[in-house]
Protein backbone atom coordinates (compact mmCIF):
# COMPACT_ATOMS: atom_id res chain seq x y z
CA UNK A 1 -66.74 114.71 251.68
CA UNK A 2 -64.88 112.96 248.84
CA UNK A 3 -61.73 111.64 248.28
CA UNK A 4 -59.20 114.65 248.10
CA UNK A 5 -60.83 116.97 249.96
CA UNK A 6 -57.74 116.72 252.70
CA UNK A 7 -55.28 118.05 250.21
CA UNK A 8 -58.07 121.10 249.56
CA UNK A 9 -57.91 122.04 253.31
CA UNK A 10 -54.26 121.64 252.95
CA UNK A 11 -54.02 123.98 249.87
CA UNK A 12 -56.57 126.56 251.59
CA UNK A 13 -54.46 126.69 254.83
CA UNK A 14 -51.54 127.75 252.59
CA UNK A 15 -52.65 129.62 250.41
CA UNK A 16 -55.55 131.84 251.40
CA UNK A 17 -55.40 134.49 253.77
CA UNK A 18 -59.30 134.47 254.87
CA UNK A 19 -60.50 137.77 256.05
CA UNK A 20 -64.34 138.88 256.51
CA UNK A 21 -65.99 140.87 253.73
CA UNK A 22 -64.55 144.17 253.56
CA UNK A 23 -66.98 146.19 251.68
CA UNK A 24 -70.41 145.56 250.44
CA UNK A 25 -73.06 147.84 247.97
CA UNK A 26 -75.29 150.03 249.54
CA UNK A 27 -78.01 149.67 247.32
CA UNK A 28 -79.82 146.61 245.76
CA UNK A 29 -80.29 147.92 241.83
CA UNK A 30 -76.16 148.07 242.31
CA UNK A 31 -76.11 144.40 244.08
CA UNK A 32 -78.24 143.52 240.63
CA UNK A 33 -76.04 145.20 238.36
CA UNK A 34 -72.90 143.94 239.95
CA UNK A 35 -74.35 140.13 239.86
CA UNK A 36 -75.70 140.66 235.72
CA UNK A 37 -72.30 142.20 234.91
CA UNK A 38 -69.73 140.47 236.15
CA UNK A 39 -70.50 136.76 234.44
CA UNK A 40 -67.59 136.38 231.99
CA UNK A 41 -66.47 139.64 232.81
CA UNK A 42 -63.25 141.78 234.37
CA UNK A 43 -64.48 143.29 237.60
CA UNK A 44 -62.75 147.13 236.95
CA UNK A 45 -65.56 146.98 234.31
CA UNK A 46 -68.33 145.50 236.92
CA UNK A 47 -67.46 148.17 239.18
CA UNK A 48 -67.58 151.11 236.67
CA UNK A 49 -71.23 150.53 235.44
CA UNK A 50 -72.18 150.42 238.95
CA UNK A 51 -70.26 153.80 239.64
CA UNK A 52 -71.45 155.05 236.60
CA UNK A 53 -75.02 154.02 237.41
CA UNK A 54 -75.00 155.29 240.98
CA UNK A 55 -73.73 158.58 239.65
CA UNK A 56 -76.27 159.03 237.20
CA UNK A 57 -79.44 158.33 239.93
CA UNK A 58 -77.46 159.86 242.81
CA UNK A 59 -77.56 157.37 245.03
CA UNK A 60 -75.66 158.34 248.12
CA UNK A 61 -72.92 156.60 249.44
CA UNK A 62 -72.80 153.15 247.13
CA UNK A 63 -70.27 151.48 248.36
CA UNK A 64 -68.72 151.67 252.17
CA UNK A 65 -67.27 149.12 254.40
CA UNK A 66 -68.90 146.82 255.98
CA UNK A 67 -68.70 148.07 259.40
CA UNK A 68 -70.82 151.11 258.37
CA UNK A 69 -72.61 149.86 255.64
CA UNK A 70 -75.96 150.25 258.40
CA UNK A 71 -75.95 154.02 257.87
CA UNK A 72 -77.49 153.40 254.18
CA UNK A 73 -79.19 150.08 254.47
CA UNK A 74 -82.01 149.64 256.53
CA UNK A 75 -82.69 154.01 256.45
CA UNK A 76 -84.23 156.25 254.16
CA UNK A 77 -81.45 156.84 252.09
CA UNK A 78 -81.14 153.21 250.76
CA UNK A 79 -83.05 153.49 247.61
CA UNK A 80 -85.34 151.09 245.92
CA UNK A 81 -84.58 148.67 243.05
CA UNK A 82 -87.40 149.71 240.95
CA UNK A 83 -85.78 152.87 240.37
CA UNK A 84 -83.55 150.73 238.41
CA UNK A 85 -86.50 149.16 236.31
CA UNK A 86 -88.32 152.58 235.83
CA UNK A 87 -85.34 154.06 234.26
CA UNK A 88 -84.79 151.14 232.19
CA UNK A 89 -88.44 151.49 230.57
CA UNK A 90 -87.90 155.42 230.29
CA UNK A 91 -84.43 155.15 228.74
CA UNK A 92 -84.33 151.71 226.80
CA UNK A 93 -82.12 149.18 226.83
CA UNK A 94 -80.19 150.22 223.91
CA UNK A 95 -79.98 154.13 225.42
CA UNK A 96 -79.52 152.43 229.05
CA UNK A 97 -76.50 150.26 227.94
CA UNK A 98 -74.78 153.54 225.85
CA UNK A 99 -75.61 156.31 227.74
CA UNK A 100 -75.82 155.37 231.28
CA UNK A 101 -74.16 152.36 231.93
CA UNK A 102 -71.32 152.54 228.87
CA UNK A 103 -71.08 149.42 228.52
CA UNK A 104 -72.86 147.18 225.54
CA UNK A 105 -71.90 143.54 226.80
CA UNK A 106 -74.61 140.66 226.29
CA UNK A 107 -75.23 137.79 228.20
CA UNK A 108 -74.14 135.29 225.21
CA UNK A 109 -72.28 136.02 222.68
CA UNK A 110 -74.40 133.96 220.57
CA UNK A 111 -78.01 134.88 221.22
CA UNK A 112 -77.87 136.74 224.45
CA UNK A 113 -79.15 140.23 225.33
CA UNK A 114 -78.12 143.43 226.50
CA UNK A 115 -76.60 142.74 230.08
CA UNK A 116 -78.06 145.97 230.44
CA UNK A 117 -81.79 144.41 229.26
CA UNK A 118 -81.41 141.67 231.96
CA UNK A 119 -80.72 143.87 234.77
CA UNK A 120 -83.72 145.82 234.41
CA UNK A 121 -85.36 142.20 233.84
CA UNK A 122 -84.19 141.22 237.20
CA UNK A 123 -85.06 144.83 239.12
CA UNK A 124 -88.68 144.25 237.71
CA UNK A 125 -88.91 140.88 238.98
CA UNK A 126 -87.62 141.80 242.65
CA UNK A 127 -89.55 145.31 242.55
CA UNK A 128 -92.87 142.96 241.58
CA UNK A 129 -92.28 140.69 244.63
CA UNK A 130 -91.82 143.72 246.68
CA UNK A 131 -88.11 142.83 247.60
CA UNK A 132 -86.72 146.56 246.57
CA UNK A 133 -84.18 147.15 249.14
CA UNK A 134 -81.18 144.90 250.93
CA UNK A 135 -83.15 143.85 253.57
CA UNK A 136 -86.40 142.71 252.30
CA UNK A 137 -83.86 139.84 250.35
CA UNK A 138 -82.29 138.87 253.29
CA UNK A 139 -85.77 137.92 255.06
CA UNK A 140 -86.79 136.40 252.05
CA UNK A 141 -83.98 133.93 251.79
CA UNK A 142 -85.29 132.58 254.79
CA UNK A 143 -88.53 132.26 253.76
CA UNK A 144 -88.55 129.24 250.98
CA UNK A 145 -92.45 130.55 249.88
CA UNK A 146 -91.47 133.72 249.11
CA UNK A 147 -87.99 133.10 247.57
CA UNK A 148 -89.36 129.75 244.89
CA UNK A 149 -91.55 131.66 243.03
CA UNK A 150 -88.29 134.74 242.56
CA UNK A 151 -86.36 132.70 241.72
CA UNK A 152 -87.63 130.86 239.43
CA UNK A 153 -88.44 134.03 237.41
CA UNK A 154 -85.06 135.13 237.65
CA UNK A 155 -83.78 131.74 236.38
CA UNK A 156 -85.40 132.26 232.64
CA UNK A 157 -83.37 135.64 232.59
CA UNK A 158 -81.17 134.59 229.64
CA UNK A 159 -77.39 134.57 231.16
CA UNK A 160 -78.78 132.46 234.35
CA UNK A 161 -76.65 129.70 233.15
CA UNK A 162 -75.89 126.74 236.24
CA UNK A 163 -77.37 129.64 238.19
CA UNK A 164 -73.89 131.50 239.46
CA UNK A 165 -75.23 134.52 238.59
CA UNK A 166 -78.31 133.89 241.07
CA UNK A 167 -76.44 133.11 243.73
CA UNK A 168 -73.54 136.06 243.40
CA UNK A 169 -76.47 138.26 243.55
CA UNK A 170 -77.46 136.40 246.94
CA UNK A 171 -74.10 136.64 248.21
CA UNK A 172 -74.23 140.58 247.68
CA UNK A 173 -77.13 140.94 249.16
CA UNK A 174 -75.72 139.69 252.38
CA UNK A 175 -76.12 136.01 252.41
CA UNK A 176 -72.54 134.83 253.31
CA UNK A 177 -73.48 131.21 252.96
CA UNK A 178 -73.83 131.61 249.19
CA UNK A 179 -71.19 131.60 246.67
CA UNK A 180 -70.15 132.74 242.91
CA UNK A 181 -67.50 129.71 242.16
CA UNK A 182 -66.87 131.67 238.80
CA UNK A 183 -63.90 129.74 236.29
CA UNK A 184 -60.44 131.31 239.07
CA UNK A 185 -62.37 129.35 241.96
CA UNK A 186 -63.13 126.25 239.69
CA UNK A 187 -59.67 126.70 238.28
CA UNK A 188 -57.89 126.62 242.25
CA UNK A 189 -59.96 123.43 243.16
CA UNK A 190 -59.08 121.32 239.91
CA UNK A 191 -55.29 122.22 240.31
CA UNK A 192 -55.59 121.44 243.49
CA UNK A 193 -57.98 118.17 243.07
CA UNK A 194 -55.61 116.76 240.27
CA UNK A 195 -55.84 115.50 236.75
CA UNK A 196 -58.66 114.24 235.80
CA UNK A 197 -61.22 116.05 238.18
CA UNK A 198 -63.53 118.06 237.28
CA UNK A 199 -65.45 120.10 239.04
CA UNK A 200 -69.18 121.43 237.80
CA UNK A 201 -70.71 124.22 239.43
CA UNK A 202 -72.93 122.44 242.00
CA UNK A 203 -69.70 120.40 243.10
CA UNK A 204 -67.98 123.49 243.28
CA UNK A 205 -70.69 125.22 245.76
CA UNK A 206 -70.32 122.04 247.97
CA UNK A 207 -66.36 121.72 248.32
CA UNK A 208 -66.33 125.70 249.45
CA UNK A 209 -68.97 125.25 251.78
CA UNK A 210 -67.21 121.90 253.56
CA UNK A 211 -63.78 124.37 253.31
CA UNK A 212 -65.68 127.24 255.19
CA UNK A 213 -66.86 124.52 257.36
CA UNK A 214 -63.15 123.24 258.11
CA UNK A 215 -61.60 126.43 258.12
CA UNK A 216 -64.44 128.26 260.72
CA UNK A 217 -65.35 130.68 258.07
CA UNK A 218 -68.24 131.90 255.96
CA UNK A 219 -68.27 130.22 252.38
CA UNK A 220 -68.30 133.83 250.66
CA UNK A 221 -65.02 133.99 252.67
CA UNK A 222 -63.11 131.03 251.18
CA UNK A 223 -64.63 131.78 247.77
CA UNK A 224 -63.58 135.22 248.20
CA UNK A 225 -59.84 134.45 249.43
CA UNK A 226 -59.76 131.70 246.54
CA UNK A 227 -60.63 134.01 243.93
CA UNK A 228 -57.69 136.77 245.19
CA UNK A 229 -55.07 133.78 245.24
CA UNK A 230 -56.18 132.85 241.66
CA UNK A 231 -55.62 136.13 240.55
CA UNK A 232 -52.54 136.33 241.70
CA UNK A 233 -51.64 133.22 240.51
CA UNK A 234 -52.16 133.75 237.28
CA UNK A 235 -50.67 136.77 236.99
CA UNK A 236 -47.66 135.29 238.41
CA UNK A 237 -47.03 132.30 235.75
């Protein structure tokens, strides 16, 4: 690991209180809309188009803790993604963004689309591969043939960016070695790191993944306890 990384698993051993994931999404159109919405984006407002959409299809019991999570996912009352993508082509994205989700972000400001149009982009793509519910992700990200080709059809999404978004929507799905190191985690490591160091994306996956390593955690963990402490932080200068 590279020079400074000591005074990271000094700052994380102060500063983060690590604790397992406490809650998770029940259902994988809300693990998509979660992941689309919340690039560049307050979280309150994440979590109310998911609400907002799980209200409107009725899906039962959206979000629980972890520990019971298993009594949706995995049974007959987890739904399918491509309920997601059919109501996108019935609705429209325009309709789908206004009346349903209530919220008309974009993915750019210059030249994006609807958030709302890439989330039904990104249901079609995972109902087409036949990944609709939690589970059928998580046995695909262990199978590198069936994940490439996904992928790479979710990467020309526009909003994919250095791929965050991609791997937040992993990390919902269940994947706890995969991370979202959004602009707060970036933010902690730089302070931390010193003038002068910055820290891309990719860099940013690596240095929470040798913390998780050090600390005997899961990287969603320390990327999770780093964004809280952020948060705070902020708030607090």
């Amino acid at each position: 690991m590279s020079d400074g990384f000591g005074v990271l698993v000094a700052a994380a051993q102060r500063e983060l209180e690590i604790e397992p994931r406490p809650q998770r999404w029940t259902h994988l159109s809300l693990c998509v809309l979660d992941a689309v919405f919340s690039i560049n984006a307050r979280y309150s407002g994440v979590v109310r188009v998911c609400r907002a959409y799980a209200d409107h299809a009725g899906l039962p019991d959206p979000l629980l803790p972890t520990a019971v999570a298993h009594t949706v996912i995995g049974t007959d009352r987890e739904r399918s993604v491509a309920e997601l993508a059919d109501l996108g082509r019935e609705l429209g994205d325009e309709r789908l963004a206004n009346e349903v989700f209530r919220n008309r972000a974009r993915t750019s400001a210059r030249g994006g689309i609807r958030k709302a149009e890439a989330a039904v982009q990104y249901a079609q793509v995972l109902a087409d591969a036949g990944l609709e519910r939690i589970g059928q992700v998580t046995a695909a990200l262990a199978d590198a043939s069936v994940l490439a080709p996904v992928e790479r059809l979710l990467s020309r999404i526009p909003g994919h960016g250095s791929g965050a978004r991609l791997s937040y929507l992993w990390m919902l799905a269940g994947d706890d070695s995969q991370v979202k190191p959004d602009r707060m985690v970036i933010r902690w490591l730089e302070r931390h790191l010193g003038p002068g160091h910055q820290v891309s994306t990719e860099k940013a996956r690596d240095l929470l993944a040798g913390l998780a390593e050090r600390l005997s955690c899961t990287p969603w963990e320390v990327d999770h306890a780093v964004w809280h402490y952020e948060s705070a932080f902020i708030g607090r200068r």
